[in-house]
Protein backbone atom coordinates (compact mmCIF):
# COMPACT_ATOMS: atom_id res chain seq x y z
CA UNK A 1 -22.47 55.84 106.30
CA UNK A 2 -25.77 53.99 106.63
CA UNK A 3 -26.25 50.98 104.85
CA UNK A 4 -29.74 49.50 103.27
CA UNK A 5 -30.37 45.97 102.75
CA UNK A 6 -29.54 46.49 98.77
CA UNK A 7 -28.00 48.90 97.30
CA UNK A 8 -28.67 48.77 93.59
CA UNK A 9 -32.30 48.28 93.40
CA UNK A 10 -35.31 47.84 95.24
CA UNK A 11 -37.84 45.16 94.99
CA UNK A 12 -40.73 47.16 94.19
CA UNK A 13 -42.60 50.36 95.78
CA UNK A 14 -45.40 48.35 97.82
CA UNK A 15 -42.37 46.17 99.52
CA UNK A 16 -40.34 49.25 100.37
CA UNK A 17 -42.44 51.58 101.98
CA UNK A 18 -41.06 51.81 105.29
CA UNK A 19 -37.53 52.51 103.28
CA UNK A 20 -36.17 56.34 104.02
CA UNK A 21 -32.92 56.28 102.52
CA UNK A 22 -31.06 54.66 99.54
CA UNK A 23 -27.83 54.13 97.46
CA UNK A 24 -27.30 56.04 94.33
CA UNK A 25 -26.06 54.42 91.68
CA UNK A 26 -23.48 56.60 90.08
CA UNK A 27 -22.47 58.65 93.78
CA UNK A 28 -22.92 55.26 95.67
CA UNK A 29 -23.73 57.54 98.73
CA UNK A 30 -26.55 56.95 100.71
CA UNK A 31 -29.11 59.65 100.58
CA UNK A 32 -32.70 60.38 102.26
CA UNK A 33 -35.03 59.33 99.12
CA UNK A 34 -36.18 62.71 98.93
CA UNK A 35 -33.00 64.03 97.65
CA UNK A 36 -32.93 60.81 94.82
CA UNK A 37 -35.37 60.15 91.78
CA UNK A 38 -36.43 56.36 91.81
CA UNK A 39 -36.47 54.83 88.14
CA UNK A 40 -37.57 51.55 86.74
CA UNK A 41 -38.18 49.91 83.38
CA UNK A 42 -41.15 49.94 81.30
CA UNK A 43 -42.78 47.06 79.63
CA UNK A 44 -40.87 48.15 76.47
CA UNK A 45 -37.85 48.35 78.00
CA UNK A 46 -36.86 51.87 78.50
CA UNK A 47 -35.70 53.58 81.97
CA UNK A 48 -38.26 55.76 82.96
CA UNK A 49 -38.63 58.21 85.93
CA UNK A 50 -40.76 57.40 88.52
CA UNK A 51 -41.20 60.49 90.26
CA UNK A 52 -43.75 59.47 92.46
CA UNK A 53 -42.53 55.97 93.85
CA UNK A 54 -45.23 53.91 92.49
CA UNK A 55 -44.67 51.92 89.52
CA UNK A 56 -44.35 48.39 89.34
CA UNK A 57 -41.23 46.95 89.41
CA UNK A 58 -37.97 46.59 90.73
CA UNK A 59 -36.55 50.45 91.04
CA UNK A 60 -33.13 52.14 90.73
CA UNK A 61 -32.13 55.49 92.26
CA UNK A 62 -29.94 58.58 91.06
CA UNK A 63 -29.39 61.82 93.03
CA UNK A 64 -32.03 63.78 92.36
CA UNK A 65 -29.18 65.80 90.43
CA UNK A 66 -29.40 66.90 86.37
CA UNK A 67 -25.63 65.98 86.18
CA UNK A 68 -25.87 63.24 87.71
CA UNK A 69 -28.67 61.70 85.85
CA UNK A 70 -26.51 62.80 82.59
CA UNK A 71 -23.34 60.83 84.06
CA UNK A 72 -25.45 57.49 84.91
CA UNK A 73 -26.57 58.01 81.15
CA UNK A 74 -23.21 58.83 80.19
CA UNK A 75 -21.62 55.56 82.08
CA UNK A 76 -24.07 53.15 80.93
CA UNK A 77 -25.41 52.72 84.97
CA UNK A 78 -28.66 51.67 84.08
CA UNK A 79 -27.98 48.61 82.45
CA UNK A 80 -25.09 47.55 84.76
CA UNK A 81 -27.81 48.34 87.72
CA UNK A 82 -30.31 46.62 86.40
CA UNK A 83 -28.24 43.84 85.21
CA UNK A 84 -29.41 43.64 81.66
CA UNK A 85 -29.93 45.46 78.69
CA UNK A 86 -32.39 48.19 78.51
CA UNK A 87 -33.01 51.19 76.38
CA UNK A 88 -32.21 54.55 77.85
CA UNK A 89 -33.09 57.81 76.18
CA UNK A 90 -30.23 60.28 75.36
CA UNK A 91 -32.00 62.97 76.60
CA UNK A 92 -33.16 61.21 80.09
CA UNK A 93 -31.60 63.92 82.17
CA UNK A 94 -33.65 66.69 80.21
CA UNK A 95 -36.90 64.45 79.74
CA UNK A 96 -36.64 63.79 83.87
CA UNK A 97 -36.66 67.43 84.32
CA UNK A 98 -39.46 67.88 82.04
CA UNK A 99 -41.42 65.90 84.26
CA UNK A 100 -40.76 67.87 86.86
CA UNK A 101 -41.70 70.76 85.71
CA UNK A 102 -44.75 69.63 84.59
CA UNK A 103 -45.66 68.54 88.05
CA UNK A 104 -44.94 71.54 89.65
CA UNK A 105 -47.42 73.10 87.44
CA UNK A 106 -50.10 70.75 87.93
CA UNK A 107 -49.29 71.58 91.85
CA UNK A 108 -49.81 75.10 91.12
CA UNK A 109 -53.21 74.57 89.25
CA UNK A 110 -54.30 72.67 92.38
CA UNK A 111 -53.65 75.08 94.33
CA UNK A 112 -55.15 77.63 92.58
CA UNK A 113 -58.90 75.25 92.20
CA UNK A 114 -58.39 75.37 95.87
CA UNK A 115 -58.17 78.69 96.11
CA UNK A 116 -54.54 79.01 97.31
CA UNK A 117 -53.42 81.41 94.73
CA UNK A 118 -53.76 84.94 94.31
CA UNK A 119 -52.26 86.37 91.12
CA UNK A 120 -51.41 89.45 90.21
CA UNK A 121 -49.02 92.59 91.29
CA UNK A 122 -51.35 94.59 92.90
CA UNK A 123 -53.72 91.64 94.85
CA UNK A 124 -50.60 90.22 95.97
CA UNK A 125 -48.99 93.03 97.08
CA UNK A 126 -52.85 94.06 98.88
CA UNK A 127 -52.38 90.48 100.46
CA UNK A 128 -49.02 90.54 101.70
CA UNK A 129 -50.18 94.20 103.50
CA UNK A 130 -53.59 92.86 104.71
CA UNK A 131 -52.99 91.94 108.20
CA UNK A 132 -56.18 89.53 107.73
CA UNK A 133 -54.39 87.98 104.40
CA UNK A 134 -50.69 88.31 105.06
CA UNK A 135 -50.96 85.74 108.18
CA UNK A 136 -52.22 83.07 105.38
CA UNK A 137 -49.48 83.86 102.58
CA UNK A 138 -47.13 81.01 102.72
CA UNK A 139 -44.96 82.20 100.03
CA UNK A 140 -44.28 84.75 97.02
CA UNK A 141 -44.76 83.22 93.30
CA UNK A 142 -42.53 84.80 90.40
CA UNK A 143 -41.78 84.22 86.78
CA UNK A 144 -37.95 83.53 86.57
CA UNK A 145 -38.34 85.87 83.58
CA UNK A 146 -40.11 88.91 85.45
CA UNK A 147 -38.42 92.11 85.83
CA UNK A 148 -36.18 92.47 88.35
CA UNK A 149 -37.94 95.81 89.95
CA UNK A 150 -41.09 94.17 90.33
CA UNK A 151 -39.52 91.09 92.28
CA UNK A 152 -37.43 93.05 94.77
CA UNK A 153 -40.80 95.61 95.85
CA UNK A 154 -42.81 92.24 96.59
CA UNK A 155 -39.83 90.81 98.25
CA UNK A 156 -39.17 94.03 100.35
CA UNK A 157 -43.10 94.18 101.08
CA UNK A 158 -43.41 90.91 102.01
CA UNK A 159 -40.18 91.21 104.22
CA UNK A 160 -41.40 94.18 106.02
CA UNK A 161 -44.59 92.99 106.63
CA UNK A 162 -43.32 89.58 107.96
CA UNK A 163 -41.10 92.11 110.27
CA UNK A 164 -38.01 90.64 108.51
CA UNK A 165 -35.43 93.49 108.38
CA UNK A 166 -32.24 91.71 107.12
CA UNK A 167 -31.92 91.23 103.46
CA UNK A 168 -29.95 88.01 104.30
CA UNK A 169 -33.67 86.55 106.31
CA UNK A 170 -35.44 86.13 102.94
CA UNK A 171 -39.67 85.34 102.85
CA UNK A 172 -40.27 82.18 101.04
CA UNK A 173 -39.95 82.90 97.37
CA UNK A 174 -40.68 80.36 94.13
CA UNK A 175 -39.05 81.17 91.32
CA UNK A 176 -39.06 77.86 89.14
CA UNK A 177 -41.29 78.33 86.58
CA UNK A 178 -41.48 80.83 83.80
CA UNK A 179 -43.84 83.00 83.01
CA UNK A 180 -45.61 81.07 80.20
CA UNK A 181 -45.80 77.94 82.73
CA UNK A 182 -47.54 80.15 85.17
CA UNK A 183 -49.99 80.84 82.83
CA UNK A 184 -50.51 77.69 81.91
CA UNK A 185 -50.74 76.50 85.58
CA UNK A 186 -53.15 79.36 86.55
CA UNK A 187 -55.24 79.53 83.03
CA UNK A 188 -54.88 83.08 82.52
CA UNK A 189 -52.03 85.45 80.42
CA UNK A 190 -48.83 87.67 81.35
CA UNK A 191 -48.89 85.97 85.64
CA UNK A 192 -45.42 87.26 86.42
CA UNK A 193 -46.43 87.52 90.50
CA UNK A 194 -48.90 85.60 92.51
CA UNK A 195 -48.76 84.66 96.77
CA UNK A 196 -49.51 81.31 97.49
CA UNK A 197 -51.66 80.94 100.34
CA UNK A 198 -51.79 78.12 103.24
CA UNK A 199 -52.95 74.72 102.15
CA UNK A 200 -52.72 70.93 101.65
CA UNK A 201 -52.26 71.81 97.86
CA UNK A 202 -50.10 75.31 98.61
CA UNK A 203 -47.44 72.42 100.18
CA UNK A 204 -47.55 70.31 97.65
CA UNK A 205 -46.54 72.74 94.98
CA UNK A 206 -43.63 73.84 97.73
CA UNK A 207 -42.43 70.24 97.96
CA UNK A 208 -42.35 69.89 93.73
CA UNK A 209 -40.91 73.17 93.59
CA UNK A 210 -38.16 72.88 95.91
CA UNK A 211 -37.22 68.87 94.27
CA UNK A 212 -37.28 70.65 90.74
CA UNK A 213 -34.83 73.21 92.13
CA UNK A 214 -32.77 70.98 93.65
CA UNK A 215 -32.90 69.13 90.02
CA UNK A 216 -31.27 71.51 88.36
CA UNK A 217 -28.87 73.51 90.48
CA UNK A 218 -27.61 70.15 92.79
CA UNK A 219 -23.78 69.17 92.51
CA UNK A 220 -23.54 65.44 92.01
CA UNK A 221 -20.52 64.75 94.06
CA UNK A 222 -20.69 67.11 96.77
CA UNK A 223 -24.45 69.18 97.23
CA UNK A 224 -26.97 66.81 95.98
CA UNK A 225 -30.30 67.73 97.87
CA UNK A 226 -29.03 71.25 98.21
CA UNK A 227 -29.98 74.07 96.54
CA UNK A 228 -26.91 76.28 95.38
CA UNK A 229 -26.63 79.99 96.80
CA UNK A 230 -26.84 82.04 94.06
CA UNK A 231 -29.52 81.35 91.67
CA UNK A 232 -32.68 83.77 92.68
CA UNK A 233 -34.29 83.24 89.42
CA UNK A 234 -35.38 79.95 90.19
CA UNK A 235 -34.35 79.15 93.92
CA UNK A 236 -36.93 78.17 96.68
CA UNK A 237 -35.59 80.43 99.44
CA UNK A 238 -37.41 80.02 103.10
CA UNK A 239 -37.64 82.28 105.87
CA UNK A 240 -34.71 82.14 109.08
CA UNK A 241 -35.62 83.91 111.83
């Protein structure tokens, strides 16, 4: 196991840049810190998520795990990692993931000002068979609450197409957000499909996406950074070739 010079807390984002691992606090496994969430304390007191490694402050890490963020709630890790009292919300497991998904959606709306995002079942399915487009779609968009039928014609277009015959060698796929957050992300009603296409912002929402799955389907003792293998209504699934 690696080690890193302290394992409870760190002494602050701008003095622990060059850091790429760290303990967790409830696993006590050391883990690359993208597969942890970094938290800290506010002014008032209270644990907060710090998603984005940047507030002030000396920070603790969890797995990047709902369950485990519940059990360092549950055991009282905060204070005993920070070494004093502070206030931690009930609810910090489901508040964290709230977070989450709200910046994957902000990701998405970037994306789609940069003109990354085509919405839509018939424009993406014209850009996943336009040999011009297709070489720029970096991956398929879908509501976790859209029909099933509609999902596995995109999936098999954008399969064949890619010249991916084996069901098992699956196009990249996002299928975090529902329906309603699409539409909020992309400012227009009833998105169920859209292709994202290649970008600085397109990777961005990828990244988000994949740490929100990994948020919510992640076991806390043994899979933590993982995504689990059978979720497709909400899994970021890549391409093998």
């Amino acid at each position: 196991m690696l080690a890193v010079a302290d394992p409870d807390l760190d002494d602050g984002p701008r003095t622990n840049r060059s850091a790429t691992t760290r303990m967790c606090a409830v696993s006590r496994e050391v883990r690359p810190i993208d597969e942890l969430i970094r938290f800290v304390v506010s002014p008032e007191g209270w644990v907060v998520p710090d998603l984005k490694r940047k507030l002030p402050g000396r920070g603790l890490w969890v797995s990047a795990s709902r369950q485990t963020v519940a059990e360092a709630v549950r055991r009282n890790q905060f204070s005993k990692g920070f070494k004093r009292d502070v206030r931690v919300a009930p609810a910090l497991a489901a508040d964290t993931e709230a977070l989450l998904v709200r910046g994957v959606i902000e990701a998405l709306a970037m994306a789609a000002k940069a003109g990354q995002v085509v919405s839509g079942f018939g424009k993406v399915e014209d850009a996943l068979k336009s040999r011009q487009a297709r070489d720029s779609v970096k991956a398929l968009i879908h509501a976790s609450d859209g029909a099933a039928d509609g999902i596995r014609k995109l999936d098999a277009v954008a399969r064949q197409n890619a010249g991916i015959n084996d069901e098992s060698h699956e196009f990249p796929v996002v299928a975090a957000l529902t329906s309603e957050q699409l539409d909020l992300a992309l400012g227009r009603s009833n998105v169920i499909h859209a292709a994202l296409l290649a970008g600085p912002a397109s990777n961005t929402f990828l990244s988000r996406s994949q740490t929100l799955v990994r948020y919510r389907m992640a076991d806390d003792d043994k899979t933590a950074g993982h995504a689990a293998k059978n979720s497709p209504k909400q899994t970021v699934r890549t391409r093998t070739t």
